[in-house]
N, C-alpha and C. Protein backbone atom coordinates (compact mmCIF):
# COMPACT_ATOMS: atom_id res chain seq x y z
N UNK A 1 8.98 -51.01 32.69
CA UNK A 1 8.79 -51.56 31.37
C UNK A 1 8.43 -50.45 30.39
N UNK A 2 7.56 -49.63 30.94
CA UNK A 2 7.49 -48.90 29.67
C UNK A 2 8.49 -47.67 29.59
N UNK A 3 9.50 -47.09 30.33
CA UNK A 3 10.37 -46.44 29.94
C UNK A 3 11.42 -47.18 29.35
N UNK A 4 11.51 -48.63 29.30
CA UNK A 4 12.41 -49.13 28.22
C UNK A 4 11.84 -49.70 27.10
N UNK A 5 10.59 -49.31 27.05
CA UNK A 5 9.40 -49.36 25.76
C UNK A 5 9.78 -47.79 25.07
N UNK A 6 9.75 -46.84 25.48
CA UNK A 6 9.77 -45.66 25.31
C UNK A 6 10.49 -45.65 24.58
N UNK A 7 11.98 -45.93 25.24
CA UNK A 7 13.31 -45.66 24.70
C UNK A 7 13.76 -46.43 23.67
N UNK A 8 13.30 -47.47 23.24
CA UNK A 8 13.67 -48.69 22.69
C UNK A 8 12.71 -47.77 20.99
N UNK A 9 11.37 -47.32 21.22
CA UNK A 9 11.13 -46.74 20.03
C UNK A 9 11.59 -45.48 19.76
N UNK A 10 11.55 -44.45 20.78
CA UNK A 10 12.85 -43.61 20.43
C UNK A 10 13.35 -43.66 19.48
N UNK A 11 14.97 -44.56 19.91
CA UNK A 11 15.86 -44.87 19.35
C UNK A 11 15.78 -45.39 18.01
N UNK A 12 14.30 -46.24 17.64
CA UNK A 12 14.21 -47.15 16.43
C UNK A 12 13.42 -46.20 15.40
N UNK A 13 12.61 -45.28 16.48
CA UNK A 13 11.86 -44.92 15.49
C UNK A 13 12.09 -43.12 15.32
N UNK A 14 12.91 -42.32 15.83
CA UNK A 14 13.35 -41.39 15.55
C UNK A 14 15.01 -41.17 15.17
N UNK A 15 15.84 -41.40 15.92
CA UNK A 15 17.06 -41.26 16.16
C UNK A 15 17.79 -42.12 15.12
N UNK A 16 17.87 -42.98 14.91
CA UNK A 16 18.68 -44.30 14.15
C UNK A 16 18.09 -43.67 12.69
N UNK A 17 16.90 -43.40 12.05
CA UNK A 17 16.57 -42.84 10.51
C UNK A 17 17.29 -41.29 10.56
N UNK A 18 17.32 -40.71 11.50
CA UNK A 18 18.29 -39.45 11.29
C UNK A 18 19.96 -40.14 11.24
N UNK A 19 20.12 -40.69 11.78
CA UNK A 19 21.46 -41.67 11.68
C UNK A 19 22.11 -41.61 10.25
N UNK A 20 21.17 -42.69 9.65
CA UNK A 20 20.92 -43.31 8.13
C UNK A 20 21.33 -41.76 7.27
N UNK A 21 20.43 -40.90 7.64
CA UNK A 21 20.39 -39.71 6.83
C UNK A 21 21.74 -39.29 6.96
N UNK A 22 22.55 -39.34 8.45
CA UNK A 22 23.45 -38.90 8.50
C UNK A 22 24.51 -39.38 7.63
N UNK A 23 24.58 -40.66 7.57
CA UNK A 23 25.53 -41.97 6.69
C UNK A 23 25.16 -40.97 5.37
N UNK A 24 23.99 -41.24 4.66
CA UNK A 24 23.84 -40.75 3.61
C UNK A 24 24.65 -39.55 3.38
N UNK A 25 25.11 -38.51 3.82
CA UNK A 25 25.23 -37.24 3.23
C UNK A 25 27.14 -37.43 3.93
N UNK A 26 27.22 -38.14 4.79
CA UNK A 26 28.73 -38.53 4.81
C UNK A 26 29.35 -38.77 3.71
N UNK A 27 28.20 -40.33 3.22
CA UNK A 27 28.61 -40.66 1.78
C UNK A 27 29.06 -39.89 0.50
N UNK A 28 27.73 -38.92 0.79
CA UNK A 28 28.25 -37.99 -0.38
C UNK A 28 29.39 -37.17 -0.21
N UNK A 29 29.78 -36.96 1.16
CA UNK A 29 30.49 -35.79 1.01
C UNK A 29 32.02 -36.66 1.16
N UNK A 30 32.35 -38.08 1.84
CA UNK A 30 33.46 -38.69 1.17
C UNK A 30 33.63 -38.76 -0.27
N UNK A 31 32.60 -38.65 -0.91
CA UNK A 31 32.97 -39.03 -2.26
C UNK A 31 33.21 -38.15 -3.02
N UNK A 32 33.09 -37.08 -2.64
CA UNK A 32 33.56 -35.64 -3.26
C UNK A 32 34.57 -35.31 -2.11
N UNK A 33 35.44 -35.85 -1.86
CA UNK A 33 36.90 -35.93 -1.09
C UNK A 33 36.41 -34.97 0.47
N UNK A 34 35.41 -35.30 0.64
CA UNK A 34 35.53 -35.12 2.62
C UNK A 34 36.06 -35.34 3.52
N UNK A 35 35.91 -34.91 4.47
CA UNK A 35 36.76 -35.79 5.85
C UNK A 35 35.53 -37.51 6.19
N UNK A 36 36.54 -38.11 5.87
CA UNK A 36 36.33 -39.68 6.29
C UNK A 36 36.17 -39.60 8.02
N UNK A 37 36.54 -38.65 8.59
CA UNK A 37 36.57 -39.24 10.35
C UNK A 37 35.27 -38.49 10.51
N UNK A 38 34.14 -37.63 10.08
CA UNK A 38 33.06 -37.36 10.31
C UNK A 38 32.01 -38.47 10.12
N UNK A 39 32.27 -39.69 8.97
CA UNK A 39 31.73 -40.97 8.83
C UNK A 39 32.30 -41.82 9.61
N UNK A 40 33.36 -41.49 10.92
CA UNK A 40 33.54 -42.69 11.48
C UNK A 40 32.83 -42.15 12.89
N UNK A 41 32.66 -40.74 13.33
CA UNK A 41 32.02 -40.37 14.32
C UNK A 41 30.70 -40.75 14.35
N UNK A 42 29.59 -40.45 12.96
CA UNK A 42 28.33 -41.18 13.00
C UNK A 42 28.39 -42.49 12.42
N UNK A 43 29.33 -43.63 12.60
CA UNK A 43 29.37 -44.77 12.98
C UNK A 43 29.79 -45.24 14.35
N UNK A 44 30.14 -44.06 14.58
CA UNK A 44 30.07 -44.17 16.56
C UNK A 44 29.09 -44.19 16.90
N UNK A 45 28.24 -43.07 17.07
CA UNK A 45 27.09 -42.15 17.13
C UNK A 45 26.09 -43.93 16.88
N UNK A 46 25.75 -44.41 15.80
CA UNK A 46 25.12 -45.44 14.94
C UNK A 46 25.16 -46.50 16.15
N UNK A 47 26.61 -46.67 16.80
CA UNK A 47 26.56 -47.71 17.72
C UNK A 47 26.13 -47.68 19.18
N UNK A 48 26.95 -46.67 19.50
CA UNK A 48 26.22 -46.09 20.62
C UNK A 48 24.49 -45.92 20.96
N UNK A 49 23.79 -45.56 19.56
CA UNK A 49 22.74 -45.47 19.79
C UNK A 49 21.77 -47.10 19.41
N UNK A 50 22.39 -48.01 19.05
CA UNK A 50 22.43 -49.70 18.92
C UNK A 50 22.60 -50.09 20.20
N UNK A 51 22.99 -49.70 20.73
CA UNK A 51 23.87 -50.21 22.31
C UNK A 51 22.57 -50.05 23.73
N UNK A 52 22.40 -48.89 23.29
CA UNK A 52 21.15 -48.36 24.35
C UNK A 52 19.81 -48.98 23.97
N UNK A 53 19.67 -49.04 22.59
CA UNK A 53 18.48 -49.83 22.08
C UNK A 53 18.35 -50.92 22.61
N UNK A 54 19.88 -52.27 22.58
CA UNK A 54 19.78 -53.43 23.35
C UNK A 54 19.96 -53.66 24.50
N UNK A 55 20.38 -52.62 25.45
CA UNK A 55 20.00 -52.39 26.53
C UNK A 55 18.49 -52.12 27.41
N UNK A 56 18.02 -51.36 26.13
CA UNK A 56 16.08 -51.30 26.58
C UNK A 56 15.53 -52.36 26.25
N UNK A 57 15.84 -52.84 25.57
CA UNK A 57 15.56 -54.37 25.28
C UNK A 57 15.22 -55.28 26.35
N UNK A 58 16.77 -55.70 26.40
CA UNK A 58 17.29 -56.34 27.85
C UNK A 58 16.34 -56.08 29.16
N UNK A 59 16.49 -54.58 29.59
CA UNK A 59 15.85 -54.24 30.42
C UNK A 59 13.94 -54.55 30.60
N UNK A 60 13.48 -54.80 29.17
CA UNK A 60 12.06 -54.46 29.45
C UNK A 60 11.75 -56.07 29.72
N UNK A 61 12.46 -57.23 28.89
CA UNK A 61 12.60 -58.69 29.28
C UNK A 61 12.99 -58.70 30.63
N UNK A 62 13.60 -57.89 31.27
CA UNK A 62 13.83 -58.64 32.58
C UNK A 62 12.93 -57.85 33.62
N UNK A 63 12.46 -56.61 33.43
CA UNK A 63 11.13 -56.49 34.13
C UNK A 63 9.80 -57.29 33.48
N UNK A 64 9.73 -57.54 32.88
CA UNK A 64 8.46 -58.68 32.37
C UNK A 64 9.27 -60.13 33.11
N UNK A 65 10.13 -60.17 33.06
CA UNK A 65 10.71 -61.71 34.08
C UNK A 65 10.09 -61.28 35.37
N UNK A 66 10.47 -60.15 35.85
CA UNK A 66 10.35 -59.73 37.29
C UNK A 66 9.04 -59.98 37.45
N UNK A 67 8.05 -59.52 36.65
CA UNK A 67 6.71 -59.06 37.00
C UNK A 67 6.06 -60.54 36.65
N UNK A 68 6.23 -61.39 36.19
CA UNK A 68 6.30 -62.77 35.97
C UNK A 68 6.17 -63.63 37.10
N UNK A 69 7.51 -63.68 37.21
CA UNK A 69 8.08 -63.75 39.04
C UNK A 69 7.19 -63.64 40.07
N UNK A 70 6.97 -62.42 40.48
CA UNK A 70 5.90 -61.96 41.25
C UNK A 70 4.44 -62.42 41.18
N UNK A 71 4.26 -62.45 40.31
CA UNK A 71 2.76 -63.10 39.65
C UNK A 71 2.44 -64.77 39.57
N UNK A 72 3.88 -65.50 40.00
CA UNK A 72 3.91 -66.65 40.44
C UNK A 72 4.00 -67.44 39.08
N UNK A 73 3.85 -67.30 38.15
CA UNK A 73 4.10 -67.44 36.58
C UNK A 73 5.58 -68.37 36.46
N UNK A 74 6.51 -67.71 37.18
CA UNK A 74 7.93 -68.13 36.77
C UNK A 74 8.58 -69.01 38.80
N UNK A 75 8.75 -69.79 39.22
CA UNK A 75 9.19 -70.07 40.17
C UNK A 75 10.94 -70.34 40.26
């Protein structure tokens, strides 16, 4: 549980605001005629790192099921 606690703020609370930053300066630089496929890589990047987030998610609910379970809580 808590390495998908870990990862879950990680992701929310470091990685994903560098993201944003990244979008941001894409923006600018499409709009002064950039390459558009560098804003579709950190909208990869954006999902990919969405993906693992709801995966730690997932994961920390189903060890709290587990540990539930065990604890006779859930039959």
């Amino acid at each position: 549980m808590l390495s998908s606690y870990e990862i879950y703020h990680i992701i929310q609370d470091d990685a994903l605001p560098q993201i944003a930053h990244m979008f941001e300066l894409s923006n600018s630089s499409i709009s002064t005629g950039g390459d558009l496929f560098k804003y579709i890589d950190v909208l990869f990047d954006k999902l990919a790192l969405e993906k693992q987030s709801i995966n730690a998610v997932s994961n920390y609910n189903k060890a709290n099921a587990q540990i539930s379970q065990l604890a006779g809580a859930i039959k």
